[in-house]
N, C-alpha and C. Protein backbone atom coordinates (compact mmCIF):
# COMPACT_ATOMS: atom_id res chain seq x y z
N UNK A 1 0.84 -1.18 0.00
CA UNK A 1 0.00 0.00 0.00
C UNK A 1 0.88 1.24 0.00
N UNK A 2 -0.18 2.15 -0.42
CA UNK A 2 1.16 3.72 -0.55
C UNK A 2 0.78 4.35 0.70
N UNK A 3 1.71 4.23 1.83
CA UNK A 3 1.84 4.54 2.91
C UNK A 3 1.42 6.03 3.31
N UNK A 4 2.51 7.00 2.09
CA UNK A 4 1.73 8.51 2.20
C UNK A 4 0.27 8.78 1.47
N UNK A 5 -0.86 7.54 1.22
CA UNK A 5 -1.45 8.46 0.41
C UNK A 5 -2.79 7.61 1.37
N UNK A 6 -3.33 8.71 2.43
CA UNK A 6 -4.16 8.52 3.46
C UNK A 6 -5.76 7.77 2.72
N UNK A 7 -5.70 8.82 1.91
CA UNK A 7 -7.38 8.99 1.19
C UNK A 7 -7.58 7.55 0.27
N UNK A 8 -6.64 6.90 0.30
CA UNK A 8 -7.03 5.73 -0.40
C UNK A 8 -6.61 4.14 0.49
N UNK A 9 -6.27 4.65 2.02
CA UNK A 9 -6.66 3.41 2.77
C UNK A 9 -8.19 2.79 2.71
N UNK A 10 -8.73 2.82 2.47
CA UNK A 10 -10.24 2.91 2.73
C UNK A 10 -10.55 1.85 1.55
N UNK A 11 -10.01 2.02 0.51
CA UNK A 11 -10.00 1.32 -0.76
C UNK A 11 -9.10 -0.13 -0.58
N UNK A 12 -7.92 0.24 -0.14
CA UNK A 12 -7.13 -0.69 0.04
C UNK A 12 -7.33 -1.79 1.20
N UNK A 13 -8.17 -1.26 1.94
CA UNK A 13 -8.76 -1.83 3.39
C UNK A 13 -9.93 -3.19 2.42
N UNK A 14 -10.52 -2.06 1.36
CA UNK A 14 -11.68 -2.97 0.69
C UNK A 14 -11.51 -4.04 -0.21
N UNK A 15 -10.40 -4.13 -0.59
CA UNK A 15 -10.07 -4.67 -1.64
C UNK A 15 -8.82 -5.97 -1.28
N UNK A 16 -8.69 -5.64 -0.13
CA UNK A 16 -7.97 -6.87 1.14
C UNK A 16 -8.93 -7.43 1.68
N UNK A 17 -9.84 -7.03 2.12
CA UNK A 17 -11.12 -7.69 2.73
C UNK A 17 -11.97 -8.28 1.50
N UNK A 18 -12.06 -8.18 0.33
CA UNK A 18 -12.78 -8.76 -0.52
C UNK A 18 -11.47 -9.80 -1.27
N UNK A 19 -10.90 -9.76 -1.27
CA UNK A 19 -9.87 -11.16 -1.37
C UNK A 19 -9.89 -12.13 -0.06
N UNK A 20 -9.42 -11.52 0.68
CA UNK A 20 -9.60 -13.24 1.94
C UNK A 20 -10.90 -12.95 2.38
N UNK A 21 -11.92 -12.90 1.90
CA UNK A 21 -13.40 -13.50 2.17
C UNK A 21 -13.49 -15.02 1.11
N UNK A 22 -13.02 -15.09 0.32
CA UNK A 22 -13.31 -16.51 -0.18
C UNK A 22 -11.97 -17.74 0.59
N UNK A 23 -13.50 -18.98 0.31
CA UNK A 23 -12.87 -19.49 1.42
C UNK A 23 -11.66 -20.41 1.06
N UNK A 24 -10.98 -20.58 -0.13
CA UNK A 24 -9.83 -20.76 -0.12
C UNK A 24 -8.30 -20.00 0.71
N UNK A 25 -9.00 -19.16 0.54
CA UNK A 25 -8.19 -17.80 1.78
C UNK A 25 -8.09 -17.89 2.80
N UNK A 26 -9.16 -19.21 3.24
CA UNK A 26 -9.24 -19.14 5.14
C UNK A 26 -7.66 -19.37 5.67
N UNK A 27 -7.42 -18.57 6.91
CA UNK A 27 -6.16 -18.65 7.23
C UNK A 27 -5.22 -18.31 6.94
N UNK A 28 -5.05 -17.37 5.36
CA UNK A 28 -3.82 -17.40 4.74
C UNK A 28 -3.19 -16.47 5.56
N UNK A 29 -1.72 -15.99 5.65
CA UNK A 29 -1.80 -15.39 6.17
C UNK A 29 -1.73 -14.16 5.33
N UNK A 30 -1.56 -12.71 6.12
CA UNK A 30 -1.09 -11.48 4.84
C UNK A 30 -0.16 -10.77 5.32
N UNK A 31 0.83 -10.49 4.71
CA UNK A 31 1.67 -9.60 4.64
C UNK A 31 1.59 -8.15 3.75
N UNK A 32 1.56 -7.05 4.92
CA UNK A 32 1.57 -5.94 3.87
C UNK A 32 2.48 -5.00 3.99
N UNK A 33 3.35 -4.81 2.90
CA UNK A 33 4.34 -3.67 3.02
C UNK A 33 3.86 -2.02 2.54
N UNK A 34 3.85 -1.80 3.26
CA UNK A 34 4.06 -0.24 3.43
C UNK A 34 4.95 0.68 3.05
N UNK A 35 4.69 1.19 1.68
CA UNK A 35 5.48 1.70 0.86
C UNK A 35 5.70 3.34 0.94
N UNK A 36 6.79 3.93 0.41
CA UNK A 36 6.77 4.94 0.40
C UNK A 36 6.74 5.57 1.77
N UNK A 37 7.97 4.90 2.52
CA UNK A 37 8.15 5.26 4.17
C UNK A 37 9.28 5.79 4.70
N UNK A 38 9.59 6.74 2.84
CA UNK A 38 10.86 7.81 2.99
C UNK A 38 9.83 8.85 2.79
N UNK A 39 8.76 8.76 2.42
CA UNK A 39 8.22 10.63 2.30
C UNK A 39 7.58 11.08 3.58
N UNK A 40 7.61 12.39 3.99
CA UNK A 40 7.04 12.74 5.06
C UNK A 40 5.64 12.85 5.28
N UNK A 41 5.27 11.94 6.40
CA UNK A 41 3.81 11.86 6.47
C UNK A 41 3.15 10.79 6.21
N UNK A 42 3.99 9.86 6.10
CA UNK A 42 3.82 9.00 5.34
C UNK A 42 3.23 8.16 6.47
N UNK A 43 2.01 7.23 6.60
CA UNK A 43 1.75 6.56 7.59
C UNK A 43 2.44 5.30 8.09
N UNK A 44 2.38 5.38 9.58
CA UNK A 44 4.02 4.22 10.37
C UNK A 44 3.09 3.08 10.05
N UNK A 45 3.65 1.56 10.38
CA UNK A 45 3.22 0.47 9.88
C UNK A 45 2.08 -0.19 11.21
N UNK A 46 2.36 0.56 12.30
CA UNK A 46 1.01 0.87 12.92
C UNK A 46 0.01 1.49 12.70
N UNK A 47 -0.32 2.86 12.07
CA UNK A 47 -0.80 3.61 11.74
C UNK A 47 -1.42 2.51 9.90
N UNK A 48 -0.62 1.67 9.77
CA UNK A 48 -1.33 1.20 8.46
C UNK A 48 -2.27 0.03 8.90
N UNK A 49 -1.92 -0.51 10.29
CA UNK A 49 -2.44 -1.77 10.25
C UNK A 49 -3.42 -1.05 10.85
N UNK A 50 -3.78 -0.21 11.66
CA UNK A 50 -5.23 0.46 12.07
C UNK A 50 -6.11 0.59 11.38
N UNK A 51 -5.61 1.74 10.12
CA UNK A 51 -6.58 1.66 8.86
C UNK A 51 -7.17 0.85 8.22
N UNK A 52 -6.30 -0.29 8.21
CA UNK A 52 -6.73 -2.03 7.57
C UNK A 52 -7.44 -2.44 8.41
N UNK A 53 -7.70 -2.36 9.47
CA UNK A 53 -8.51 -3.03 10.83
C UNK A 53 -7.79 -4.26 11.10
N UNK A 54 -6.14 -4.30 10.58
CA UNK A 54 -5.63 -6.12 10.74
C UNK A 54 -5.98 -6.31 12.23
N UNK A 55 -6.26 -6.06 13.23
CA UNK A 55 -6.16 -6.29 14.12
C UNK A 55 -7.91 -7.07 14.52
N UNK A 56 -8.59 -6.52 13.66
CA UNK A 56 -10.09 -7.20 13.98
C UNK A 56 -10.11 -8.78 13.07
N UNK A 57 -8.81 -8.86 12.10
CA UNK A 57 -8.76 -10.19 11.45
C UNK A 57 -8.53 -11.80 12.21
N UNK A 58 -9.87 -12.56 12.33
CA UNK A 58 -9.79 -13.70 13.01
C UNK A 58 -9.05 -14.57 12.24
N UNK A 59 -8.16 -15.57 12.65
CA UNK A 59 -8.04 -16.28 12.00
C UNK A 59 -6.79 -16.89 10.98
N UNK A 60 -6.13 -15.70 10.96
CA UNK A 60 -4.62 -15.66 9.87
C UNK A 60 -4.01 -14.55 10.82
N UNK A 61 -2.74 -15.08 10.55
CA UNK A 61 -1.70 -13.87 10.77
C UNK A 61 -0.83 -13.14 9.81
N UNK A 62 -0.84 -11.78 10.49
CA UNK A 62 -0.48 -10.85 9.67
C UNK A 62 0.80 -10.34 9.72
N UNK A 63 0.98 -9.50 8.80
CA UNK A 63 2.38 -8.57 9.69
C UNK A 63 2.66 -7.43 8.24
N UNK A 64 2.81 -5.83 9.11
CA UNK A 64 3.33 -4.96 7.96
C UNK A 64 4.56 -4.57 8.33
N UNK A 65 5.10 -4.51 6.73
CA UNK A 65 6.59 -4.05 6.72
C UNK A 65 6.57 -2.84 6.10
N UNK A 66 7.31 -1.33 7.11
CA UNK A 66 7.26 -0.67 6.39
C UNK A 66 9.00 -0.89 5.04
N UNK A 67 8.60 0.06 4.21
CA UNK A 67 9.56 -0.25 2.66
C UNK A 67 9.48 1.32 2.16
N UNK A 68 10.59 1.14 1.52
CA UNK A 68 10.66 2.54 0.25
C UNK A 68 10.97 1.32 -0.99
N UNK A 69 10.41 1.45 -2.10
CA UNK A 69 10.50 1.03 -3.61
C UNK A 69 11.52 1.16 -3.90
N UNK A 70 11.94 2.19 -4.17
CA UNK A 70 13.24 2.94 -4.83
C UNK A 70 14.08 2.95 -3.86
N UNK A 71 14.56 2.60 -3.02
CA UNK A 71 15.87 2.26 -2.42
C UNK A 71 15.82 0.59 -2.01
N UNK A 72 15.06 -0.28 -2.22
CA UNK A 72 14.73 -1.61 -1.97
C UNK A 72 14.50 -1.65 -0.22
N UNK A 73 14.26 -0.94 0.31
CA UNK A 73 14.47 -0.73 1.99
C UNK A 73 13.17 -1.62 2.32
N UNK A 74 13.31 -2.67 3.19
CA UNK A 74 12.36 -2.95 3.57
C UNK A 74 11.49 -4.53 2.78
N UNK A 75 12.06 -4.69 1.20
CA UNK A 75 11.65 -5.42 0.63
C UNK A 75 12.35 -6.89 0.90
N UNK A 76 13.27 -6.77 1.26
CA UNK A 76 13.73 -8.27 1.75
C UNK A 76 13.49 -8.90 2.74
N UNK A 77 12.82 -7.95 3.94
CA UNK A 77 12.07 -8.39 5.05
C UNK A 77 10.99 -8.76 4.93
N UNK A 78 10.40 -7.91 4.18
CA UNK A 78 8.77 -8.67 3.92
C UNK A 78 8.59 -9.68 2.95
N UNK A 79 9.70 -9.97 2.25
CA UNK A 79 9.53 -11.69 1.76
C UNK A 79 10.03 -12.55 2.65
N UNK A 80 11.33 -12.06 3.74
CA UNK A 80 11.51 -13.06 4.59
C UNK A 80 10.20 -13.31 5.42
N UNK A 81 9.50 -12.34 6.18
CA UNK A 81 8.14 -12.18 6.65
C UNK A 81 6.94 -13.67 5.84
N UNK A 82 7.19 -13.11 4.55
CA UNK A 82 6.26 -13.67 4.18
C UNK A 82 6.61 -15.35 4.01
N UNK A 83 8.02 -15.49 3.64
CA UNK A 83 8.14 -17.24 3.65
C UNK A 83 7.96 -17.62 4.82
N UNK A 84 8.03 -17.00 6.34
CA UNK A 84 7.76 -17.61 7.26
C UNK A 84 6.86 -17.94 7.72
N UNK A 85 6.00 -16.93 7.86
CA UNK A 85 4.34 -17.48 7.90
C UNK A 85 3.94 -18.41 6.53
N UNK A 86 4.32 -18.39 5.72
CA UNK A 86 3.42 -19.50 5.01
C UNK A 86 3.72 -20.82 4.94
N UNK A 87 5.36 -20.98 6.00
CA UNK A 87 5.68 -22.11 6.25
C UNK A 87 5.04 -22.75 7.65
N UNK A 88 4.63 -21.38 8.26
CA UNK A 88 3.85 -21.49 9.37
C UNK A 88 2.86 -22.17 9.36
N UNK A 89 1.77 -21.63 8.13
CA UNK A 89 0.32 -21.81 7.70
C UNK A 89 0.43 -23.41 7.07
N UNK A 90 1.73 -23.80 6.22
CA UNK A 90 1.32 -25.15 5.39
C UNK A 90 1.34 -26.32 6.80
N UNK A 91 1.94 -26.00 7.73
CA UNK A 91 2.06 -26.95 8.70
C UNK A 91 0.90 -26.74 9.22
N UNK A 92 0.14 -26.08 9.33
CA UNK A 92 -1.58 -25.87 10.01
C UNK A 92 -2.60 -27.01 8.74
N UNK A 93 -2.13 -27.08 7.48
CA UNK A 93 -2.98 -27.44 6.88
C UNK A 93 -2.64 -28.62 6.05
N UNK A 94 -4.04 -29.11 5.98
CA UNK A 94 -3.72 -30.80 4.99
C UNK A 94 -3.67 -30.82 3.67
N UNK A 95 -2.66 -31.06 3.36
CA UNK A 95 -1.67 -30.56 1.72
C UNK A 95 -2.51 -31.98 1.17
N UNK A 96 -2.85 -31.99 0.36
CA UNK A 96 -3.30 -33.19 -0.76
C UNK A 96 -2.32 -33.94 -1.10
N UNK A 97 -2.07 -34.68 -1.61
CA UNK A 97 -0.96 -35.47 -1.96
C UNK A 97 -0.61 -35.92 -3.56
């Protein structure tokens, strides 16, 4: 999400919540990086997970990383982030064979 651009959490809140409502999604977890967390004003990765309501999410775990794009800051954590929970999540669940 674009961290400085307030007026379109609301969208981004909607459009995360209308992806893990289907129920292949149950549990997944989400990772969201928070971009653009060199400009001023830019909202902290608390301030993002509020807006998202991650905190009212039953069920999966989450986690935001804040990142800047253009300096790669931040982007190697939130894939480390993200392989860990989903190594987390495949051990929660019954893989087909």
């Amino acid at each position: 999400v674009d961290s400085s651009d307030v007026s379109r959490m609301s969208e981004a809140k909607e459009v995360l919540y209308d992806i893990i409502q289907y129920s292949d999604m149950c549990g997944v977890p989400v990772v969201v990086v928070a971009n653009k967390q060199d400009l001023s004003g830019a909202l902290s990765t608390a301030e993002v997970a509020d807006k998202l309501s991650l905190h009212e999410m039953q069920g999966r775990k989450w986690y935001v990383q804040g990142a800047c794009a253009i300096t790669g800051d931040g982007i190697y954590e939130a894939m480390q982030e993200m392989a860990k929970l989903v190594n987390e999540f495949k051990q929660t669940i019954d893989i087909p064979k």
